[in-house]
N, C-alpha and C. Protein backbone atom coordinates (compact mmCIF):
# COMPACT_ATOMS: atom_id res chain seq x y z
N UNK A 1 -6.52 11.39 21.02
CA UNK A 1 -5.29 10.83 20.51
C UNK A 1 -5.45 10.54 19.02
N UNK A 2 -4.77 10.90 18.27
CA UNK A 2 -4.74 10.50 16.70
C UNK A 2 -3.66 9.84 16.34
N UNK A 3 -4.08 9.21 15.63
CA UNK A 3 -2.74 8.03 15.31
C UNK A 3 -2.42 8.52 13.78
N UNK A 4 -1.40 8.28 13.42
CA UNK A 4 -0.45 8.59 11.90
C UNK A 4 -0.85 7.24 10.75
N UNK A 5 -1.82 7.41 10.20
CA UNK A 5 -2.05 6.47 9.46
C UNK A 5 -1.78 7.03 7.68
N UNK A 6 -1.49 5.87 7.32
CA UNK A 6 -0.81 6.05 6.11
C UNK A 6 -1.83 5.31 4.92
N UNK A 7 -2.49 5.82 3.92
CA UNK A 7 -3.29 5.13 3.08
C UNK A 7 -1.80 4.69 1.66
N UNK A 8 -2.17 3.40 1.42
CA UNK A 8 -1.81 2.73 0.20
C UNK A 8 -2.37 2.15 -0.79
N UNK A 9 -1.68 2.81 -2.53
CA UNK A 9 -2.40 2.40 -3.29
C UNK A 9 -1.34 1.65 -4.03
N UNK A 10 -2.17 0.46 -4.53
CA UNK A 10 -0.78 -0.68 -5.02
C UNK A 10 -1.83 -0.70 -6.52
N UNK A 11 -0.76 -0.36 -7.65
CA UNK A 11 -1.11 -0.97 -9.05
C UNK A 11 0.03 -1.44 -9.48
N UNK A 12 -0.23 -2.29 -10.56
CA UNK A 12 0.90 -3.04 -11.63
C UNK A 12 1.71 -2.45 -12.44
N UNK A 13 2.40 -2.28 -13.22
CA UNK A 13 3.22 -1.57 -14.08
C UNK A 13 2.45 -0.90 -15.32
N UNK A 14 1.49 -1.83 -15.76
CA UNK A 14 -0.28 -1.18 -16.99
C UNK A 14 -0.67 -0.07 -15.96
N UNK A 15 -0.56 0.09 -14.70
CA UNK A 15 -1.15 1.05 -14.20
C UNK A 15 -3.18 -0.07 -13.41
N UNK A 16 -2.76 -1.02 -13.47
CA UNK A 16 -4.10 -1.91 -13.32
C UNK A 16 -4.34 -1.52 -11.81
N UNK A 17 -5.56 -0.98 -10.88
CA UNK A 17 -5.58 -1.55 -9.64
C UNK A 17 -5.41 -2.51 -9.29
N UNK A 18 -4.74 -2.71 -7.96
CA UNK A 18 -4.83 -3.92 -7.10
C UNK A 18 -5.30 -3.96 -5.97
N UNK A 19 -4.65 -2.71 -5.05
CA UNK A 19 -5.34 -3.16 -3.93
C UNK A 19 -4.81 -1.36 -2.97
N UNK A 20 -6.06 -1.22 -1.75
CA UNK A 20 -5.69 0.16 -1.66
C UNK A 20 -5.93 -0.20 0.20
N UNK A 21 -5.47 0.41 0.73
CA UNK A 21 -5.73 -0.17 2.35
C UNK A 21 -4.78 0.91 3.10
N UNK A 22 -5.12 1.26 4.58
CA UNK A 22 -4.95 2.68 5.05
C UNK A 22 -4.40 1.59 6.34
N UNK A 23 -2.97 1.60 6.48
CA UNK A 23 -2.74 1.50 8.23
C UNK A 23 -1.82 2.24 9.02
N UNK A 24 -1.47 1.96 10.21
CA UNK A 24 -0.52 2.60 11.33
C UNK A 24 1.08 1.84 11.33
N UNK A 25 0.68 0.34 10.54
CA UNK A 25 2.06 -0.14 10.79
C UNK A 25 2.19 -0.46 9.81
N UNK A 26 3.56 0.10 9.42
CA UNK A 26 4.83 0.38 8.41
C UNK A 26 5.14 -1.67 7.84
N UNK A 27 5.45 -1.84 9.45
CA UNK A 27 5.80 -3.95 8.74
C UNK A 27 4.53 -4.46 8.23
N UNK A 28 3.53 -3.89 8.46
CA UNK A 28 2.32 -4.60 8.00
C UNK A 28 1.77 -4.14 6.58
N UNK A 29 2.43 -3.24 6.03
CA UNK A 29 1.83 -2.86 4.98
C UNK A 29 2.94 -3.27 4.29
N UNK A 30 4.36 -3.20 4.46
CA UNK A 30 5.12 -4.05 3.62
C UNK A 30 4.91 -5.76 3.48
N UNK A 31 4.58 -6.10 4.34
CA UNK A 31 3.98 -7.81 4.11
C UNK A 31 3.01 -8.14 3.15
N UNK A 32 2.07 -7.00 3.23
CA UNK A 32 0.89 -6.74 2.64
C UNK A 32 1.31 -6.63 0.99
N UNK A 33 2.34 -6.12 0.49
CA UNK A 33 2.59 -5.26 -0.56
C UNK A 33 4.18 -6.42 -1.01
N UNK A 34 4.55 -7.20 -0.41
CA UNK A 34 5.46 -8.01 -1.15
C UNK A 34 4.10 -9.21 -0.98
N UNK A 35 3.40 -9.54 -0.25
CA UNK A 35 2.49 -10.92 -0.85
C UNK A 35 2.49 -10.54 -2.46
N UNK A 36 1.52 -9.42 -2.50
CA UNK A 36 1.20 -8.66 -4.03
C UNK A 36 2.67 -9.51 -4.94
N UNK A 37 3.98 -8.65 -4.57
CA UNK A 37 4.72 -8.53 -5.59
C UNK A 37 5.70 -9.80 -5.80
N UNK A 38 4.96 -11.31 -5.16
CA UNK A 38 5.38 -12.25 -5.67
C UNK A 38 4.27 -12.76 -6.56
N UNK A 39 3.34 -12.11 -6.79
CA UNK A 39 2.71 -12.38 -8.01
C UNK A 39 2.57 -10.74 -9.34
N UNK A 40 3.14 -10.20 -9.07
CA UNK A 40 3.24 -8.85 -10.00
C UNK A 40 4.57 -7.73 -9.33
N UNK A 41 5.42 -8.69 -9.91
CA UNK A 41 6.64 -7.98 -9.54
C UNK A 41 7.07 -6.55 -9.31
N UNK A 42 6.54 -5.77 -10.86
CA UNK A 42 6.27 -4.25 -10.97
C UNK A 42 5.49 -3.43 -10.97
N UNK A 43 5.35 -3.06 -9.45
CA UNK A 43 4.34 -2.08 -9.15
C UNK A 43 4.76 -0.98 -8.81
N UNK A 44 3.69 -0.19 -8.75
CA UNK A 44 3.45 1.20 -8.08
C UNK A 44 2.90 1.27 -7.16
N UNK A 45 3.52 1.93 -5.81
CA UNK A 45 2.93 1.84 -4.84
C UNK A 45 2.59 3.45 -4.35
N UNK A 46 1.96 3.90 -4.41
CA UNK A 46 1.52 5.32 -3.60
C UNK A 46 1.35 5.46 -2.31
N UNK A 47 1.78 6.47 -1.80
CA UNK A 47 1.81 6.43 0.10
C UNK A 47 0.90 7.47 0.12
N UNK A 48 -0.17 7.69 0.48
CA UNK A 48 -0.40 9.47 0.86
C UNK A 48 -0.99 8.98 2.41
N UNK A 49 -0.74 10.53 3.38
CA UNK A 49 -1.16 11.04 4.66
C UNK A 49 -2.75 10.76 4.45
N UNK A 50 -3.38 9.84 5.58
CA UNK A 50 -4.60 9.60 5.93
C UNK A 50 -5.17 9.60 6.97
N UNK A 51 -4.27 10.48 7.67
CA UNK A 51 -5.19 10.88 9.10
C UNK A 51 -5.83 11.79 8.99
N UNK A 52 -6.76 11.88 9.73
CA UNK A 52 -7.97 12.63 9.74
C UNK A 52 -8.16 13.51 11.15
């Protein structure tokens, strides 16, 4: 069984890393990614395919 996992890369608007983390659920990575953007409003967020 393979599951659909989604890797995320979150930087700031400088382009600064913040934070990069691979999951299956969609609400959990948005929770994950507005904590972030009540302290760095303008980010970039990248989605790429990470199943293997």
């Amino acid at each position: 069984m393979t599951f659909q996992m989604t890797r995320y890369r979150v930087e700031d608007a400088d382009g600064t890393f913040l934070d990069e983390f691979a999951t299956n659920a969609p609400d959990f990575a948005k929770e994950r990614i507005d904590r972030i953007r009540k302290y760095r409003p303008d980010l970039t967020v990248t989605e790429t395919d990470d199943t293997n």
